[in-house]
Structures are given as structure tokens and as C-alpha cells.
Protein backbone atom coordinates (compact mmCIF):
# COMPACT_ATOMS: atom_id res chain seq x y z
CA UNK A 1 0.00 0.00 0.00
CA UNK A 2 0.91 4.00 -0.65
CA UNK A 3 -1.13 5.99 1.24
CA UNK A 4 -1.49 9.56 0.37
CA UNK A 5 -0.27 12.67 2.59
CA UNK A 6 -1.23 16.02 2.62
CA UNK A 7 2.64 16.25 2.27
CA UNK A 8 2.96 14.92 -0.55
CA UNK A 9 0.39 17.65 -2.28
CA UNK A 10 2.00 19.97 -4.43
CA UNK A 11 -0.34 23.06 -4.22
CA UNK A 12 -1.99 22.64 -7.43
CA UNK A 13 -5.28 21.31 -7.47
CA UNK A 14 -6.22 19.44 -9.90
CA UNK A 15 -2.75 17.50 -9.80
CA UNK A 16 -3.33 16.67 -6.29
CA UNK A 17 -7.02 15.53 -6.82
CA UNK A 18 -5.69 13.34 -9.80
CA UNK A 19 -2.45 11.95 -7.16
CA UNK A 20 -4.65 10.79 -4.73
CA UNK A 21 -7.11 9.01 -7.24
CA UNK A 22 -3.71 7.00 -8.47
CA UNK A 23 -2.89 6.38 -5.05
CA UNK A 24 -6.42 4.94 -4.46
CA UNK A 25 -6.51 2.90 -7.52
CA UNK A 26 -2.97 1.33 -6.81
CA UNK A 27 -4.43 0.36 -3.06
CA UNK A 28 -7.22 -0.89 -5.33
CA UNK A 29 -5.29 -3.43 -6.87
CA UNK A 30 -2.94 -3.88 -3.94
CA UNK A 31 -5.92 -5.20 -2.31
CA UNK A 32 -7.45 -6.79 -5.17
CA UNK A 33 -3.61 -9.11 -5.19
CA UNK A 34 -3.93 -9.70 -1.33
CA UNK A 35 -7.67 -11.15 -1.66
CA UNK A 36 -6.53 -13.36 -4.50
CA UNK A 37 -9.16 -12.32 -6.74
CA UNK A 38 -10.13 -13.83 -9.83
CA UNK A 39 -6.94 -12.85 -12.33
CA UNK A 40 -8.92 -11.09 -14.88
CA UNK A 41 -9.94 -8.98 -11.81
CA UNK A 42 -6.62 -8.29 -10.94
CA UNK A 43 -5.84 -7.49 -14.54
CA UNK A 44 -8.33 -5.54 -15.26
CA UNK A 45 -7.25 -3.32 -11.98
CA UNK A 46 -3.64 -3.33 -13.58
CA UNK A 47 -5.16 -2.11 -16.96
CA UNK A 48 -7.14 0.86 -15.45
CA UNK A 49 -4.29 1.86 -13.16
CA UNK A 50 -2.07 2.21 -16.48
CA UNK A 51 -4.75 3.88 -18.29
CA UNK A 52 -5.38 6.62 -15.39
CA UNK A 53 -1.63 6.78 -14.82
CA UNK A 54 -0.88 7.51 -18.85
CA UNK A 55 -4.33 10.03 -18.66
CA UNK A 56 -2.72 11.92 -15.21
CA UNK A 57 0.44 12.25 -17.32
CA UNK A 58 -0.80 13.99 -20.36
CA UNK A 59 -2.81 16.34 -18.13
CA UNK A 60 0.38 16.91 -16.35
CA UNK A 61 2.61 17.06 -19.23
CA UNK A 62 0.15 19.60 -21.30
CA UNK A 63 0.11 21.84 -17.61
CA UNK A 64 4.09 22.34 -17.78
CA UNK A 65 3.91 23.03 -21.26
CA UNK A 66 1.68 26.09 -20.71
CA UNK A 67 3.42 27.26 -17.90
CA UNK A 68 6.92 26.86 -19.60
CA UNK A 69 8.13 24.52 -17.01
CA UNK A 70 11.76 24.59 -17.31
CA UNK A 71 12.22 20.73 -16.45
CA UNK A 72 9.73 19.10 -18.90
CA UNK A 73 12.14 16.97 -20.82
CA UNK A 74 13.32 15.55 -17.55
CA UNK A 75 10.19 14.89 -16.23
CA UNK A 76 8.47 13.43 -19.13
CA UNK A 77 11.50 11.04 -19.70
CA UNK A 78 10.66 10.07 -16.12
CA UNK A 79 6.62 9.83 -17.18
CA UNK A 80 7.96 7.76 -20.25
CA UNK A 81 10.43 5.38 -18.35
CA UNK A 82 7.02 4.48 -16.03
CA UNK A 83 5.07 3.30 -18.63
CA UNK A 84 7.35 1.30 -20.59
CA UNK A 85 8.02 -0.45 -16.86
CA UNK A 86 4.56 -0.73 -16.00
CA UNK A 87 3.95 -2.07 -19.80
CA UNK A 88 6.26 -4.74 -19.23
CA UNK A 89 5.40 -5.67 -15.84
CA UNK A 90 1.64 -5.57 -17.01
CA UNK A 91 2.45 -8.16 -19.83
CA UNK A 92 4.43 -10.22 -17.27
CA UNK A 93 1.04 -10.37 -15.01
CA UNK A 94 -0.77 -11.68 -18.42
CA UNK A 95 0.92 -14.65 -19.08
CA UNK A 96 2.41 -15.59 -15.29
CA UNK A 97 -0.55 -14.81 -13.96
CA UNK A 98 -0.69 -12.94 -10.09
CA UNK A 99 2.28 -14.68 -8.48
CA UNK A 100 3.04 -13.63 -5.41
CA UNK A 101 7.00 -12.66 -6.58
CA UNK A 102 5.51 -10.95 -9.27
CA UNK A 103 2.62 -9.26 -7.41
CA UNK A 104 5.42 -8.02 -4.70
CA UNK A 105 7.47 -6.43 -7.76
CA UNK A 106 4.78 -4.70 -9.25
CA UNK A 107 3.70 -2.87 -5.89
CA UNK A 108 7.16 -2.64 -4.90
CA UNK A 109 7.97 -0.53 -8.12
CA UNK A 110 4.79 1.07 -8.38
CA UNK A 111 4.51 2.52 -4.54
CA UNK A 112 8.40 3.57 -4.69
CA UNK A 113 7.93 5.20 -7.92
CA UNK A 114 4.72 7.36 -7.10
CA UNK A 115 6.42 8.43 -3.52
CA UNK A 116 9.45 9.41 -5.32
CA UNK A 117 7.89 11.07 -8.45
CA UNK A 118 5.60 13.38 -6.68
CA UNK A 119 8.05 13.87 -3.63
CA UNK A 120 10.90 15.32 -6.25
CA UNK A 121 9.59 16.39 -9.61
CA UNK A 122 6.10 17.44 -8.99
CA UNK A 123 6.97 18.77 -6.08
CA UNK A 124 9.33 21.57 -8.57
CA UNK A 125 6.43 21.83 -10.88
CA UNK A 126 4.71 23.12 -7.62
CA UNK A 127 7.10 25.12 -6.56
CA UNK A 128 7.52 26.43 -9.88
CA UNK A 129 3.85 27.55 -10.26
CA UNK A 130 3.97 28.99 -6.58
CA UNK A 131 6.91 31.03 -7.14
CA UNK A 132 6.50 32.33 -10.54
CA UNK A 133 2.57 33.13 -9.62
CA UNK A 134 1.70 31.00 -12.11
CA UNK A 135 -2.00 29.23 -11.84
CA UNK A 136 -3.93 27.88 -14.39
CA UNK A 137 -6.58 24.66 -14.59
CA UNK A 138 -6.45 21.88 -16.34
């Protein structure tokens, strides 16, 4: 599990709405693994948690774009390097199935990842709005 705090919020809305929803749907599946549901369940879980991550990212990315963010390259390389892991680890949960090893990885990645990502980088997108002034919605 990854459970969301009010420290990890980086003062811009409607990023921090769309944080917590990934954090709930990764708990979601976390718990989905530990109940040993049905594995078109759990991939189905797997598959919307990709889908809302990619969706969160291309609100994101389009945000630093309008407000010139200085570090977009960097953090879309860091947007891009997620998926292609999460792709992968996705097609390993489709034909292993939800072993435990491989459950552990996925949640392992995924919960370090999200912590990191928004504890670092969106936290200097925030920063960057806040300082420069700069608020806009999505």
C-alpha cells in the first residue's frame, strides 16, 4: 500500500485531486492481489491503473507546457520510463498470472515510484507555479 499525505500535495489542485485518485486505484489493486481475486480482476485493476496513470500524465505534461516549465524533458522522460516499466510488468502479469514474486514487484515498483515522483519532480512543478505566480486549470 501508498497511502497519500497532505505532504505529498504539491499546491496545485487538480494535480493533487488526480495523485490521490492513483494512489487509491494502486491500493485498489494492492488489495485486489492480497484477496486473490479472480486474475482477470486483478488485470483488469492493472489495466485501469495504467490507463489513469498515462491520462494523469498527459494532463500533467500539457500543464508544464503552458506554464513553460523549465524541467519538462526531464520529467516526461521520467513519465515515459514508467510506462514502458509498467507495460512490461503488465504483460508479465498476463501470461504468469498474479504470483506472489511478481505481485510483490509490481507494488514494490509502483509505490516507490509514485512516492518518489511526486516527492521530487512534482513537487518543482509546484514550486515552480507557486513562485512564478503562475496558476492555471487543467
Amino acid at each position: 500500500m501508498a497511502e497519500w499525505q497532505d505532504s505529498l500535495s504539491i499546491g496545485v489542485s487538480e494535480v493533487d485531486i488526480q495523485h490521490r485518485m492513483l494512489f487509491e486505484q494502486f491500493n485498489t489493486f494492492v488489495a485486489a492481489c492480497g484477496r486473490q481475486e479472480e486474475e482477470d480482476a486483478i488485470y483488469r485493476l492493472c489495466w485501469f491503473l495504467e490507463a489513469y496513470a498515462l491520462a494523469h500524465f498527459k494532463d500533467e505534461e500539457e500543464l508544464m507546457q503552458r506554464v513553460a516549465f523549465p524541467d519538462f524533458e526531464k520529467h516526461r522522460a521520467q513519465h515515459l520510463a514508467f510506462a514502458a516499466e509498467v507495460r512490461k510488468l503488465k504483460k508479465q502479469l498476463k501470461d504468469e498470472g498474479p504470483q506472489q514474486s511478481l505481485v510483490s514487484a509490481i507494488t514494490n515498483f509502483m509505490a516507490g515510484w509514485l512516492v518518489r515522483h511526486v516527492s521530487t519532480m512534482d513537487k518543482a512543478l509546484g514550486k515552480f507555479m507557486a513562485d512564478g505566480g503562475m496558476t492555471t486549470n487543467f
